[in-house]
C-alpha atoms as a PDB file:
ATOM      1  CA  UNK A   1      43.916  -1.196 -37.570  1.00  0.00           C
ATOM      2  CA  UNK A   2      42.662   1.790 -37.877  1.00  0.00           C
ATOM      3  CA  UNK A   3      43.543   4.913 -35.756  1.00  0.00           C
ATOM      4  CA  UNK A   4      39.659   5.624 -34.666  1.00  0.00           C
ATOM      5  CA  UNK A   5      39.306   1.361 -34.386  1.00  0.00           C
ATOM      6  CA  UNK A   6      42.069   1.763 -31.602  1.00  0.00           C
ATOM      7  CA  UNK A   7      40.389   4.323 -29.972  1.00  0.00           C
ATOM      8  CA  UNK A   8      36.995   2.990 -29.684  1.00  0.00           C
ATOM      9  CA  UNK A   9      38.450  -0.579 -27.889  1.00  0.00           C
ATOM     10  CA  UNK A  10      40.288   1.809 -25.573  1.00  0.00           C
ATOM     11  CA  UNK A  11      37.135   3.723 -24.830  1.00  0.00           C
ATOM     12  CA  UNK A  12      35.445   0.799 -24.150  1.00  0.00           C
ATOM     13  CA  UNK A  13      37.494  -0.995 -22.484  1.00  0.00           C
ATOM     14  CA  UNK A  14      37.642   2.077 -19.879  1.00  0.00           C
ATOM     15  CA  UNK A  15      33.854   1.904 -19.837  1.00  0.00           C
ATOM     16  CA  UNK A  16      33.881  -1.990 -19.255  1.00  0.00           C
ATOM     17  CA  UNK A  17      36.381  -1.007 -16.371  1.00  0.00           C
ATOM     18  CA  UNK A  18      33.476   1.749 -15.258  1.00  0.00           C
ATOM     19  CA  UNK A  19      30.929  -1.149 -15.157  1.00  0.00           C
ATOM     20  CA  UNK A  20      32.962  -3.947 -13.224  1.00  0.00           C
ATOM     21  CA  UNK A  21      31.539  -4.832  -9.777  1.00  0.00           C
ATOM     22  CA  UNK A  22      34.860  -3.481  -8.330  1.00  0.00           C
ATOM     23  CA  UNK A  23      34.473   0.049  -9.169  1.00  0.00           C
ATOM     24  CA  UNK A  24      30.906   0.314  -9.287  1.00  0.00           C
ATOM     25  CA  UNK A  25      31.599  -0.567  -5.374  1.00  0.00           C
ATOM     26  CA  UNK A  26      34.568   1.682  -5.031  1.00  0.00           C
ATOM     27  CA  UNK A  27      32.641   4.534  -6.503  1.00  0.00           C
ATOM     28  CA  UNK A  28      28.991   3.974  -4.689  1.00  0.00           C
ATOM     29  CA  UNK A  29      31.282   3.926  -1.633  1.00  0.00           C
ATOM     30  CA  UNK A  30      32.835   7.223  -2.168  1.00  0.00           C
ATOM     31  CA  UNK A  31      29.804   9.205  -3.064  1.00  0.00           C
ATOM     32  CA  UNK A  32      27.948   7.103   0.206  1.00  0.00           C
ATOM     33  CA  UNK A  33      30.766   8.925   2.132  1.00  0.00           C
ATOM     34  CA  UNK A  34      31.010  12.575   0.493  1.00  0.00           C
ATOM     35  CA  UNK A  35      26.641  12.400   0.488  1.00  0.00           C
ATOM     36  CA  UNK A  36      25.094  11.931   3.770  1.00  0.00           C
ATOM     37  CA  UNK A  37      21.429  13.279   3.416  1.00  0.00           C
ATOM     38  CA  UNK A  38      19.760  12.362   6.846  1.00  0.00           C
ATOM     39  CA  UNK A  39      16.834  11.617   6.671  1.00  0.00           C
ATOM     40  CA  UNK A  40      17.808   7.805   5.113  1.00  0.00           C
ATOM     41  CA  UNK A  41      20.173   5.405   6.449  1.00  0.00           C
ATOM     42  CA  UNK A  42      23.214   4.662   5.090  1.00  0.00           C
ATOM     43  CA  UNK A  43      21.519   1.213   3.364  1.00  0.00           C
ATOM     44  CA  UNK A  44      19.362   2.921   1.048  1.00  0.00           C
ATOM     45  CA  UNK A  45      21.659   5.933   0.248  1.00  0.00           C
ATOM     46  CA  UNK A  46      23.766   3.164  -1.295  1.00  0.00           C
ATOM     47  CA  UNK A  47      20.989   1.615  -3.146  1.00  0.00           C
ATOM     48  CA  UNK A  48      19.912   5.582  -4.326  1.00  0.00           C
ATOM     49  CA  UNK A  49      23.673   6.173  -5.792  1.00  0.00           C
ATOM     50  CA  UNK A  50      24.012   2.649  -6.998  1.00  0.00           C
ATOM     51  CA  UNK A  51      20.992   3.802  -9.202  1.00  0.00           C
ATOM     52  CA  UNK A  52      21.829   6.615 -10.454  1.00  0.00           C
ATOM     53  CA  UNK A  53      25.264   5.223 -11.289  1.00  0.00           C
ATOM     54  CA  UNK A  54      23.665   2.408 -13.374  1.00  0.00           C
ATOM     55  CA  UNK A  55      21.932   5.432 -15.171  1.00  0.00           C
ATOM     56  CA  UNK A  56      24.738   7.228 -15.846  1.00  0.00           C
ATOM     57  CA  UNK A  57      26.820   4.442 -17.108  1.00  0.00           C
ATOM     58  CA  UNK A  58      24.217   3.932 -19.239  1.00  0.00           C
ATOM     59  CA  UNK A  59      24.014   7.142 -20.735  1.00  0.00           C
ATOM     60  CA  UNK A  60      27.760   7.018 -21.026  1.00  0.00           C
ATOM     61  CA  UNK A  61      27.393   3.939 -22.909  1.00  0.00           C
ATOM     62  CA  UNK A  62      24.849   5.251 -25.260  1.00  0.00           C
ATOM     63  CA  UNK A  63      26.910   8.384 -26.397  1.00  0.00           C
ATOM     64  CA  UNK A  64      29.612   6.915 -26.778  1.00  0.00           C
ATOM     65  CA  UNK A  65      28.438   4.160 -29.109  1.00  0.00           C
ATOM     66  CA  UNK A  66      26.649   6.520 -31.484  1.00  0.00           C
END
């Protein structure tokens, strides 16, 4: 196997780690804590970031597989 073969299945294996339920959670729940912007409860902050990480990811995603 190639050098830049090993490399991609790490980087996406980090990504797939990115994605699972389990950080997704842990990482929504961080930035729920370190962003309070009052004028929204704490509910739909949490749906907000758990956007924008979905976007992200995919972004992620896409430059990485070009």
């Amino acid at each position: 196997m190639e050098l830049v073969d090993v490399l991609k299945q790490a980087i996406n294996s980090k990504l797939d780690k990115l994605k699972s339920e389990e950080v997704r959670q842990e990482i929504v729940d961080k930035w729920n804590k370190d962003i309070n912007i009052p004028i929204i409860n704490e509910k739909t902050e949490g749906k907000i970031l758990s956007a924008l990480l979905d976007s992200f990811l995919a972004i992620v995603d896409k430059v990485i597989k070009k």
